[in-house]
C-alpha atoms as a PDB file:
ATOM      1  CA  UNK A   1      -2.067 -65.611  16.165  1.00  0.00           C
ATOM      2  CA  UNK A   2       1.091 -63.430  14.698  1.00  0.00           C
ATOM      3  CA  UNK A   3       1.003 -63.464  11.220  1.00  0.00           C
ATOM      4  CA  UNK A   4       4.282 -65.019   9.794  1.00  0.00           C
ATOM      5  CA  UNK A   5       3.432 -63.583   6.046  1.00  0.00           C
ATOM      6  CA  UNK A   6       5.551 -60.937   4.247  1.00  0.00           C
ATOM      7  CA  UNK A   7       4.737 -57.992   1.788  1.00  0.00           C
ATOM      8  CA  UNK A   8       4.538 -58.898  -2.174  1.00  0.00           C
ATOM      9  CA  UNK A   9       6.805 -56.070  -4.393  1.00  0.00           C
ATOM     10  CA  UNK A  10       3.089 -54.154  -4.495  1.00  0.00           C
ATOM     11  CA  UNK A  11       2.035 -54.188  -1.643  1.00  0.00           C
ATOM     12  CA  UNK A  12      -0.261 -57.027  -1.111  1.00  0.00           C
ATOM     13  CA  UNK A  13      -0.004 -59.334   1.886  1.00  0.00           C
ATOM     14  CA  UNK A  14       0.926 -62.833   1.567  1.00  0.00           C
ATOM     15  CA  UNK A  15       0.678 -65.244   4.387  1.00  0.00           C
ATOM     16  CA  UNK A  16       1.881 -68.981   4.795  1.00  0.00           C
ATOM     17  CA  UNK A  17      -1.187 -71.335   3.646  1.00  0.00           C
ATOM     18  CA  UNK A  18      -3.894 -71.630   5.753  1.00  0.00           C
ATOM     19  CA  UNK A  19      -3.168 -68.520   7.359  1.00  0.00           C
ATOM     20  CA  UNK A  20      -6.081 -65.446   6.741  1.00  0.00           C
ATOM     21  CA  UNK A  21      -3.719 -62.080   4.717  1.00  0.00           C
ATOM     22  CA  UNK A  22      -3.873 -58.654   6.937  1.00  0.00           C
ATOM     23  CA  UNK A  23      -4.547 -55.058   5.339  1.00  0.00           C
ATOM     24  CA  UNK A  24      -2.301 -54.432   2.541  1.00  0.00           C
ATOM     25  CA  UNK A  25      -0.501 -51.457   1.989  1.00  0.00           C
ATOM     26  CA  UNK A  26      -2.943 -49.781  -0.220  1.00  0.00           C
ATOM     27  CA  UNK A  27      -5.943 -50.663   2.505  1.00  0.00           C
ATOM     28  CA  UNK A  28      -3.658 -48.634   5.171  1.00  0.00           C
ATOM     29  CA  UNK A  29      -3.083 -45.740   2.916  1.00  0.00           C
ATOM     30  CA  UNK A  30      -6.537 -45.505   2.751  1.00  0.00           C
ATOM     31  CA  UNK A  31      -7.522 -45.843   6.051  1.00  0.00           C
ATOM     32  CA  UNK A  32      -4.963 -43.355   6.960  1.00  0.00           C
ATOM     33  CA  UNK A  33      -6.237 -40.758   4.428  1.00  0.00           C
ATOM     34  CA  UNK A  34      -9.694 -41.392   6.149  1.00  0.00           C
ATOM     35  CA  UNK A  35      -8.533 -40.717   9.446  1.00  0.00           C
ATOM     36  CA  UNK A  36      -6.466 -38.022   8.464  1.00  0.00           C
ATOM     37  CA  UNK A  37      -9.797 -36.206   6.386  1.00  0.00           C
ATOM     38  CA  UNK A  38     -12.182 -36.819   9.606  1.00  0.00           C
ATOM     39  CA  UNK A  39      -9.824 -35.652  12.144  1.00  0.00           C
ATOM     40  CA  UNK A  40      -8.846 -32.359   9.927  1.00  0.00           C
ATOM     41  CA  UNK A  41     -12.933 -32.032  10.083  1.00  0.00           C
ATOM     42  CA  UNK A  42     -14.307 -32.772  12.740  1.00  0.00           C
ATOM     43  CA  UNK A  43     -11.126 -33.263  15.269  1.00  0.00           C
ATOM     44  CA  UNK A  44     -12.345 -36.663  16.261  1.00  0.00           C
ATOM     45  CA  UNK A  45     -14.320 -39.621  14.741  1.00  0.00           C
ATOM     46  CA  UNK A  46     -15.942 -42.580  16.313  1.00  0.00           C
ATOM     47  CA  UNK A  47     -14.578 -46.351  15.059  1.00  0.00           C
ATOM     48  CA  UNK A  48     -17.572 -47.256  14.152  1.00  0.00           C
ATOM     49  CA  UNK A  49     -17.575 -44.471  11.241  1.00  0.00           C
ATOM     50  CA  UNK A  50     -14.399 -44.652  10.491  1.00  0.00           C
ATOM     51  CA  UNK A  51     -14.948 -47.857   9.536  1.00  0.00           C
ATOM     52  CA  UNK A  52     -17.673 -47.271   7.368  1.00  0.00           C
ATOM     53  CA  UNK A  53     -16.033 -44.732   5.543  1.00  0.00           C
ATOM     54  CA  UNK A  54     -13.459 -47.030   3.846  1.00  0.00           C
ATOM     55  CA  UNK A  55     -16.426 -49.817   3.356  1.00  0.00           C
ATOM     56  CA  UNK A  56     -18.068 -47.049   1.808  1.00  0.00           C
ATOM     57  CA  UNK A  57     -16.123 -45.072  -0.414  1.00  0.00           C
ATOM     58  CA  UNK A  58     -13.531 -47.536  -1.266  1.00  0.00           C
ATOM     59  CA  UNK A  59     -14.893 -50.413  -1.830  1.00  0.00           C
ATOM     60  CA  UNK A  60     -13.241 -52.465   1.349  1.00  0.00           C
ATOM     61  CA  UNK A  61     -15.818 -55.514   2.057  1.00  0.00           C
ATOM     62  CA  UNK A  62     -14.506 -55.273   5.927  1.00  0.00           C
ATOM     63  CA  UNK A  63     -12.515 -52.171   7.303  1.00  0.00           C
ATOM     64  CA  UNK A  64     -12.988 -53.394  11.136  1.00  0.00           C
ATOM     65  CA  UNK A  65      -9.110 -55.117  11.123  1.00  0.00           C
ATOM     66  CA  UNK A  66      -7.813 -51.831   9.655  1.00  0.00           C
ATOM     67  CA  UNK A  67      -9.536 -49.850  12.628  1.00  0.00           C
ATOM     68  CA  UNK A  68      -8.378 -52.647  15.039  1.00  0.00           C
ATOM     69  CA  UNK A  69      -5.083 -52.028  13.544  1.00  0.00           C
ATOM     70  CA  UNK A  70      -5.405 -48.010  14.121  1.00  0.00           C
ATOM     71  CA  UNK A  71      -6.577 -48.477  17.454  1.00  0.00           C
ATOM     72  CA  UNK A  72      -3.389 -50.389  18.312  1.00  0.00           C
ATOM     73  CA  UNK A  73      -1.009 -48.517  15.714  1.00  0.00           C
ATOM     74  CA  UNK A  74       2.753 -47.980  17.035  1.00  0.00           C
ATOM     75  CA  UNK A  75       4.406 -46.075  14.318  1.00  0.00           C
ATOM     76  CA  UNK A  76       7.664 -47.312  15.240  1.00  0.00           C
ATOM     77  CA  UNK A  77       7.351 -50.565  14.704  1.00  0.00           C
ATOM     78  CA  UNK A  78       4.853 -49.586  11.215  1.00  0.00           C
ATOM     79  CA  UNK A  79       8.075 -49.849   8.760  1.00  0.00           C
ATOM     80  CA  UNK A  80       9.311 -53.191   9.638  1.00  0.00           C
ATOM     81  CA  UNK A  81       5.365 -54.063   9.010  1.00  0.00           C
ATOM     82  CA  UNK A  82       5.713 -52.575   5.605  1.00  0.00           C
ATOM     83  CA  UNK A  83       3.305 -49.830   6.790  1.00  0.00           C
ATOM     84  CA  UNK A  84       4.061 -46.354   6.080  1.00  0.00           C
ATOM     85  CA  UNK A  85       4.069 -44.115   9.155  1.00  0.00           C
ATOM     86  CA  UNK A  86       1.260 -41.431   8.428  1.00  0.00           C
ATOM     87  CA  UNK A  87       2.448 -37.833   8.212  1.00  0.00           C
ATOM     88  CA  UNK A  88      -0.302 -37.105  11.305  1.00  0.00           C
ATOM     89  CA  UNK A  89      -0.635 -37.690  14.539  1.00  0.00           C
ATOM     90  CA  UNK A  90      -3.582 -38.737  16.004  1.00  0.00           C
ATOM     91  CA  UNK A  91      -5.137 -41.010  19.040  1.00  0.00           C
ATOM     92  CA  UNK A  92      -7.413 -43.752  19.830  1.00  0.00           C
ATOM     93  CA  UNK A  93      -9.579 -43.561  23.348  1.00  0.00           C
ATOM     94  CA  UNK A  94     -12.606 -45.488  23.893  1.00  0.00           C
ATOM     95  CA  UNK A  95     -14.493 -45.748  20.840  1.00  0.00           C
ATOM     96  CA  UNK A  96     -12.947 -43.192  19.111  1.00  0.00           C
ATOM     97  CA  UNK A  97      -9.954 -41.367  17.090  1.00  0.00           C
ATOM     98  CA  UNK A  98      -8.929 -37.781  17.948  1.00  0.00           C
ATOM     99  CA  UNK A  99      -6.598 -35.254  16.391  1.00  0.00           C
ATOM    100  CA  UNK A 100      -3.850 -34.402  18.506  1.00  0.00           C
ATOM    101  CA  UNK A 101      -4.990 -30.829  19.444  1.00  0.00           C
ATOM    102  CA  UNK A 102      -8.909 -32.853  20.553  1.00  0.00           C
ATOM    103  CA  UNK A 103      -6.611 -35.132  22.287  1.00  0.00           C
ATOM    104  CA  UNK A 104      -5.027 -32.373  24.619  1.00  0.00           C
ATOM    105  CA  UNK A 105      -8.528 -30.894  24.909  1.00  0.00           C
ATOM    106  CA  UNK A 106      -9.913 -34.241  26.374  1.00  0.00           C
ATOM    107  CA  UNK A 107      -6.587 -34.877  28.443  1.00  0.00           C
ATOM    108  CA  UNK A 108      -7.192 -30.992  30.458  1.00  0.00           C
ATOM    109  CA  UNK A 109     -10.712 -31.538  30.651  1.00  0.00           C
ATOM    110  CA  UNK A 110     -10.396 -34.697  32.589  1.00  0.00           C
ATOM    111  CA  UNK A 111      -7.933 -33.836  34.631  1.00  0.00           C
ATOM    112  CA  UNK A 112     -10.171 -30.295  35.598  1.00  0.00           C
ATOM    113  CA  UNK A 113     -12.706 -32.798  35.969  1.00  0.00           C
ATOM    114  CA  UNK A 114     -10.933 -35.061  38.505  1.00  0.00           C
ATOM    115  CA  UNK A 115      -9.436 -32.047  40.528  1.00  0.00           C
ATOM    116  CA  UNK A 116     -13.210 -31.047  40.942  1.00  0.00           C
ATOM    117  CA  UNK A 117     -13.967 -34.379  42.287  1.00  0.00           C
ATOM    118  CA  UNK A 118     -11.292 -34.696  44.276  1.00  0.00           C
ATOM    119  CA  UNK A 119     -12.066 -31.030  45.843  1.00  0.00           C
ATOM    120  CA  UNK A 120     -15.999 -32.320  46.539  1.00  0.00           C
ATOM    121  CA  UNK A 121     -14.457 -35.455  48.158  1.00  0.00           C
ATOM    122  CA  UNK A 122     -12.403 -33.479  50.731  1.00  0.00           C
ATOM    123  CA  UNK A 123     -15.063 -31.075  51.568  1.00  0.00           C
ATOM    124  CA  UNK A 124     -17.331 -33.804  51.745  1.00  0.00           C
ATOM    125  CA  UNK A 125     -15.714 -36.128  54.131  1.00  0.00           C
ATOM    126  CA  UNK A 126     -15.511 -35.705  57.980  1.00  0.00           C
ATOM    127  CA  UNK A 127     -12.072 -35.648  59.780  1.00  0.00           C
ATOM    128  CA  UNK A 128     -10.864 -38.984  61.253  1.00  0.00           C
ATOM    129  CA  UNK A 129     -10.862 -38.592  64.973  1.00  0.00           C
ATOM    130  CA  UNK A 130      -6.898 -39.259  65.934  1.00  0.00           C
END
């Protein structure tokens, strides 16, 4: 269900009645700053503790729309959302959130890891007779 609500002048979201209100601004600024702290750490973070984190140290009763949110983040459509665009990149595979630079990393090892396979395969398999 699209939410139809808008932003309040602080930040809060406000929603047409009945409807449940999405992360306000302040709740993205500090997922974002969570994000950006464990990826500057550790390079990559898993959703389940990055959702904890917020919970945690913040005081958010329930972080998991925020991390939906990140995992499906498009910063080019953030400002007409009345998100701010973080000043980081990062990116969302499986369960987890990488740094740009651990992102890379994972993108050459799989690709080393399916030229392997693919090298196996072809050594493996007999010729077709023509």
């Amino acid at each position: 269900m699209e939410n139809t609500g808008s932003t309040d002048s602080e930040g809060e979201r406000t929603t047409s009645e009945g409807e449940l209100p999405g992360p306000s601004r302040q709740d993205w600024e500090l997922a974002f700053r969570a994000l950006r702290e464990r990826l500057a750490r550790d390079g990559s973070v898993s959703t389940v503790a990055l959702r904890r984190e917020p919970e945690k140290r913040e005081g958010i009763a329930d972080a998991r729309s925020l991390v939906v949110g990140l995992t499906f983040f498009d910063p080019d459509s953030a400002p007409e959302r009345g998100i701010s665009v973080p000043d980081f990149k990062f990116h969302h595979l499986g369960r987890s959130f990488y740094s740009e630079e651990e992102a890379e990393k994972h993108e050459a090892e799989t690709i080393e890891e399916a030229e392997e396979a693919s090298l196996k395969v072809s050594t493996v398999l007999p010729e077709e007779p023509q």
